[in-house]
N, C-alpha and C. Protein backbone atom coordinates (compact mmCIF):
# COMPACT_ATOMS: atom_id res chain seq x y z
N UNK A 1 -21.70 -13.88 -29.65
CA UNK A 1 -20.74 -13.77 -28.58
C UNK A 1 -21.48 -13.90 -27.25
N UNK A 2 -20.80 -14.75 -26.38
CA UNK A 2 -21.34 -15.05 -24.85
C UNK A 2 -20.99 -13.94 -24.10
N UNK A 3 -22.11 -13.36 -23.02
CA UNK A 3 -21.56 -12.05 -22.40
C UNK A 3 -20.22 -12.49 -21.57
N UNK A 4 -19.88 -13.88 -20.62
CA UNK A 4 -18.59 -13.81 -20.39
C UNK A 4 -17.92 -13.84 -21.10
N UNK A 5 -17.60 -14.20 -22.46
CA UNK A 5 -16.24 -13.74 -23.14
C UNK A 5 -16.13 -12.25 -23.37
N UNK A 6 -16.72 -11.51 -22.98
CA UNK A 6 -16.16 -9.90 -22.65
C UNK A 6 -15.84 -10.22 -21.29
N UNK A 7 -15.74 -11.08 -20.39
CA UNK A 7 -15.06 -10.78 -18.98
C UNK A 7 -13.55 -11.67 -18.57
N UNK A 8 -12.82 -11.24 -18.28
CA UNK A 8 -11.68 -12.35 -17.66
C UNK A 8 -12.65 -12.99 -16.09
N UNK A 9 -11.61 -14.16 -15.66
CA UNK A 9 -11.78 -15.00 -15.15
C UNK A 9 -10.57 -14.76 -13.81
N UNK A 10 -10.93 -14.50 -12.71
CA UNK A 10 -9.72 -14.18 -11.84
C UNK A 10 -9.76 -15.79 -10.51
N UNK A 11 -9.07 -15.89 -11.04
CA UNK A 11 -8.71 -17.19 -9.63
C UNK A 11 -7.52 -16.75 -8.73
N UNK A 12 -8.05 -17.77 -7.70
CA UNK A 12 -6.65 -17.85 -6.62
C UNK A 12 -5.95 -18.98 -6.34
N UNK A 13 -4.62 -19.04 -6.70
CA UNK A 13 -4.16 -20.17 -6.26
C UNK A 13 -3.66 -20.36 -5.14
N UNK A 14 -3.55 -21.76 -4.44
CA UNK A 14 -3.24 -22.17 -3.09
C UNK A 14 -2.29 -21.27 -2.46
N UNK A 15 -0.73 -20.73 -3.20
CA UNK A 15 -0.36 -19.80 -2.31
C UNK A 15 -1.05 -18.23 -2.71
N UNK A 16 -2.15 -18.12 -2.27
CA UNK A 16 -3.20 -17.08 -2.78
C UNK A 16 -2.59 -15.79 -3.53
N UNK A 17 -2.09 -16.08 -4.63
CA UNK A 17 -1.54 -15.26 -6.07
C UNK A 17 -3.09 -15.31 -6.47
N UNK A 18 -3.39 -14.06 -7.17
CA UNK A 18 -4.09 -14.13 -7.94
C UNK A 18 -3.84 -13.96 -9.37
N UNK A 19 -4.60 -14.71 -10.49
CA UNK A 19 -4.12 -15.15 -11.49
C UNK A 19 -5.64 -15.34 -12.85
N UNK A 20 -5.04 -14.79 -13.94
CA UNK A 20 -6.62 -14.67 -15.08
C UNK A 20 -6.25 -15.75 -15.75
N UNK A 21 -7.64 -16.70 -15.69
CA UNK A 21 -7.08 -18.11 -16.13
C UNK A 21 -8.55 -18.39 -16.08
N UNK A 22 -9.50 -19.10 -17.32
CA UNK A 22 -10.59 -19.85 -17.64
C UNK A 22 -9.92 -21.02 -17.50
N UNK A 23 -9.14 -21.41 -17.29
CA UNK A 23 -9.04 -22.83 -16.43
C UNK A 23 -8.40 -23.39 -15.06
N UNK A 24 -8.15 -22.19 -14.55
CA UNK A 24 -7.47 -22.62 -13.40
C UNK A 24 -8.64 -23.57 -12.52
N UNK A 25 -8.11 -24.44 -11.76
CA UNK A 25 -9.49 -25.18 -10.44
C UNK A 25 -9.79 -24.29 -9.70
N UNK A 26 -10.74 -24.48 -9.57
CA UNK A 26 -11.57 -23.77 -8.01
C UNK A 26 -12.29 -22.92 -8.42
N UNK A 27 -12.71 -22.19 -7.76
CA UNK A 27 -13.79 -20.81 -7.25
C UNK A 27 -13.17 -19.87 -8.05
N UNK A 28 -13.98 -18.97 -8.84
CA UNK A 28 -13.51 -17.46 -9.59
C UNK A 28 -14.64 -16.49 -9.15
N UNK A 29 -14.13 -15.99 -10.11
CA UNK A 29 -14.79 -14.26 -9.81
C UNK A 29 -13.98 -13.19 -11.52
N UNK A 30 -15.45 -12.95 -11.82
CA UNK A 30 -15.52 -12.67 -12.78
C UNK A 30 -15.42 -10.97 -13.38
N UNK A 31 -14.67 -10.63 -13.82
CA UNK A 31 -14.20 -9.06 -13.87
C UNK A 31 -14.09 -8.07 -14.99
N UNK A 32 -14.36 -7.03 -15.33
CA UNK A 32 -14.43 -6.33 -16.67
C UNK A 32 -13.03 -6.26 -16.95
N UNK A 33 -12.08 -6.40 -18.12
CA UNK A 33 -10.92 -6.11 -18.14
C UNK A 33 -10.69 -4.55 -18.45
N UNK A 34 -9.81 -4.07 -18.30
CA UNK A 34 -9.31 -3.31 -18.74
C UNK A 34 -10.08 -1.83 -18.26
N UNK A 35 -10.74 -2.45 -16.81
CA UNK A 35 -11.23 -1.16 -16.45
C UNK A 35 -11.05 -0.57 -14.90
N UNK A 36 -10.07 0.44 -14.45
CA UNK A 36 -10.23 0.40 -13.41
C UNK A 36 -10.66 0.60 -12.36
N UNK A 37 -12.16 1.13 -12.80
CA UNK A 37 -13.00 1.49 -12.09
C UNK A 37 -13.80 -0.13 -11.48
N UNK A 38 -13.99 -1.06 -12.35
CA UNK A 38 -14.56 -2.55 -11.77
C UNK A 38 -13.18 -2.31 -10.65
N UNK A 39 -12.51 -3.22 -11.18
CA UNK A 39 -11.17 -3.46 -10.60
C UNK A 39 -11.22 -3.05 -8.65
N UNK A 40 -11.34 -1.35 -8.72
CA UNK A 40 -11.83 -0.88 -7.91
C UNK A 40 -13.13 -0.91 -7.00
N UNK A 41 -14.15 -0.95 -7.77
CA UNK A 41 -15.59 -1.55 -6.74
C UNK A 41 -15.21 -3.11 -6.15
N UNK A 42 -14.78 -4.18 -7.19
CA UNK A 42 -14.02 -5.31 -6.54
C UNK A 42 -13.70 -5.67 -5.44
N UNK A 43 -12.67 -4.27 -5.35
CA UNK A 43 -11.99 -4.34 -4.46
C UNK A 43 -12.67 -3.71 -3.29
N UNK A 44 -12.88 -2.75 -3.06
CA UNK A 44 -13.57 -1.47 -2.26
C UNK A 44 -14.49 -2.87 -1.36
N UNK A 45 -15.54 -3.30 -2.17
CA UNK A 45 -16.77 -4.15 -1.81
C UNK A 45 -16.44 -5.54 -1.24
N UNK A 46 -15.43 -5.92 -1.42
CA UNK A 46 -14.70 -7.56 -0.79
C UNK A 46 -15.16 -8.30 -1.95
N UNK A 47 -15.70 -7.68 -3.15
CA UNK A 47 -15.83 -8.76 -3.72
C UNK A 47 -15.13 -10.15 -4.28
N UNK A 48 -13.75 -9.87 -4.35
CA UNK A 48 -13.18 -11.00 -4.55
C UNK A 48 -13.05 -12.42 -3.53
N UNK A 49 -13.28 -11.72 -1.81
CA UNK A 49 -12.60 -12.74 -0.93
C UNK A 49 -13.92 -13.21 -1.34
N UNK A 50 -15.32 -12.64 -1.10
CA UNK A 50 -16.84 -12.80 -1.22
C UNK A 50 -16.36 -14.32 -2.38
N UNK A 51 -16.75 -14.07 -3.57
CA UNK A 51 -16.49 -14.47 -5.03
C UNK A 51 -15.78 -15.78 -4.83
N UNK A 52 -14.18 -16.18 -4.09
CA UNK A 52 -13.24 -16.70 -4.08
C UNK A 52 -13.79 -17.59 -2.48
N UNK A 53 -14.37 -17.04 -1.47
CA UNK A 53 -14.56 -17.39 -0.77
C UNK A 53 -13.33 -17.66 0.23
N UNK A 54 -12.45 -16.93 0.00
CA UNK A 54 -10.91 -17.30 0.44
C UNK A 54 -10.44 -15.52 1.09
N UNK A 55 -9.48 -15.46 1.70
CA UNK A 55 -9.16 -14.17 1.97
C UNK A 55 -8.15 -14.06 1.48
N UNK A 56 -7.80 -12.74 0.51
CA UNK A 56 -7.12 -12.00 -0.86
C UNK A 56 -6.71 -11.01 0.05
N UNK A 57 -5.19 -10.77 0.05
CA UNK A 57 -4.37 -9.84 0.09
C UNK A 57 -4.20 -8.50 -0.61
N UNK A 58 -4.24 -7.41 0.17
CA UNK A 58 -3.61 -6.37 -0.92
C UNK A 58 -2.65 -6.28 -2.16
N UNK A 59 -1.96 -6.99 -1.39
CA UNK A 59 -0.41 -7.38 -2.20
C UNK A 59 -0.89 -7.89 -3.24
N UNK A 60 -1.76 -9.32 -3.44
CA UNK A 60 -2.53 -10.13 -4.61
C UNK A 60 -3.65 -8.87 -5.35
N UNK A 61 -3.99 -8.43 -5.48
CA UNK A 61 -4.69 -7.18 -5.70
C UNK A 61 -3.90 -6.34 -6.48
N UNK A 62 -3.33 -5.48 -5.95
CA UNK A 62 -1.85 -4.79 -6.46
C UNK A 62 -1.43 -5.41 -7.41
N UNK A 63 -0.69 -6.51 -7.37
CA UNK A 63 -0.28 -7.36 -8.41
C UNK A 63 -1.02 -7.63 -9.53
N UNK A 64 -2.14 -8.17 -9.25
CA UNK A 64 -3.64 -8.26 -10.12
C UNK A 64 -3.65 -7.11 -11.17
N UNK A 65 -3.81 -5.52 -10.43
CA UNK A 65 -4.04 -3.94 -10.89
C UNK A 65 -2.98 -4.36 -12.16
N UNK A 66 -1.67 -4.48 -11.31
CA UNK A 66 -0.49 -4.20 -12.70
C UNK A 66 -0.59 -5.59 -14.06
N UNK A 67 -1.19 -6.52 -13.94
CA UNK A 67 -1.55 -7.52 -15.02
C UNK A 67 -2.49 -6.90 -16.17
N UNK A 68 -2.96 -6.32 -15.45
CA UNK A 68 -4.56 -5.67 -16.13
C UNK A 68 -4.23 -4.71 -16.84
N UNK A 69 -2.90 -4.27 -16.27
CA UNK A 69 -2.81 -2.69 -16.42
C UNK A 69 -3.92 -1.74 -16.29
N UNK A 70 -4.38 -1.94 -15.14
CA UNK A 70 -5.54 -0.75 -14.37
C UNK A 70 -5.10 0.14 -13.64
């Protein structure tokens, strides 16, 4: 087993939804599932806009939390 297949794959799409997808295009950022303590440093640290290189909404975040169920 490859250590990313223990991780989801978080992208953003153009209207910046965020979305767990090993194939979506573009830039990701790579995340423990099912934990909400990552979820949280993620977030806390900018890592996603960092990661995505794009600027991520609360709202996209939030939304994100409840997919995960974190």
């Amino acid at each position: 087993m490859r250590p990313q297949d223990e991780l989801v794959r978080v992208a953003r799409t153009a209207q910046g939804e965020l979305v767990l997808s090993r194939r979506q295009p573009g830039r990701g950022a790579w995340l423990c599932p099912g934990s909400p303590v990552c979820l949280a440093a993620a977030e806390r640290r900018g890592g996603f806009a960092r990661a995505l290189r794009a600027s991520v909404s609360a709202e996209a975040v939030a939304t994100l939390r409840e997919r995960l169920g974190a």
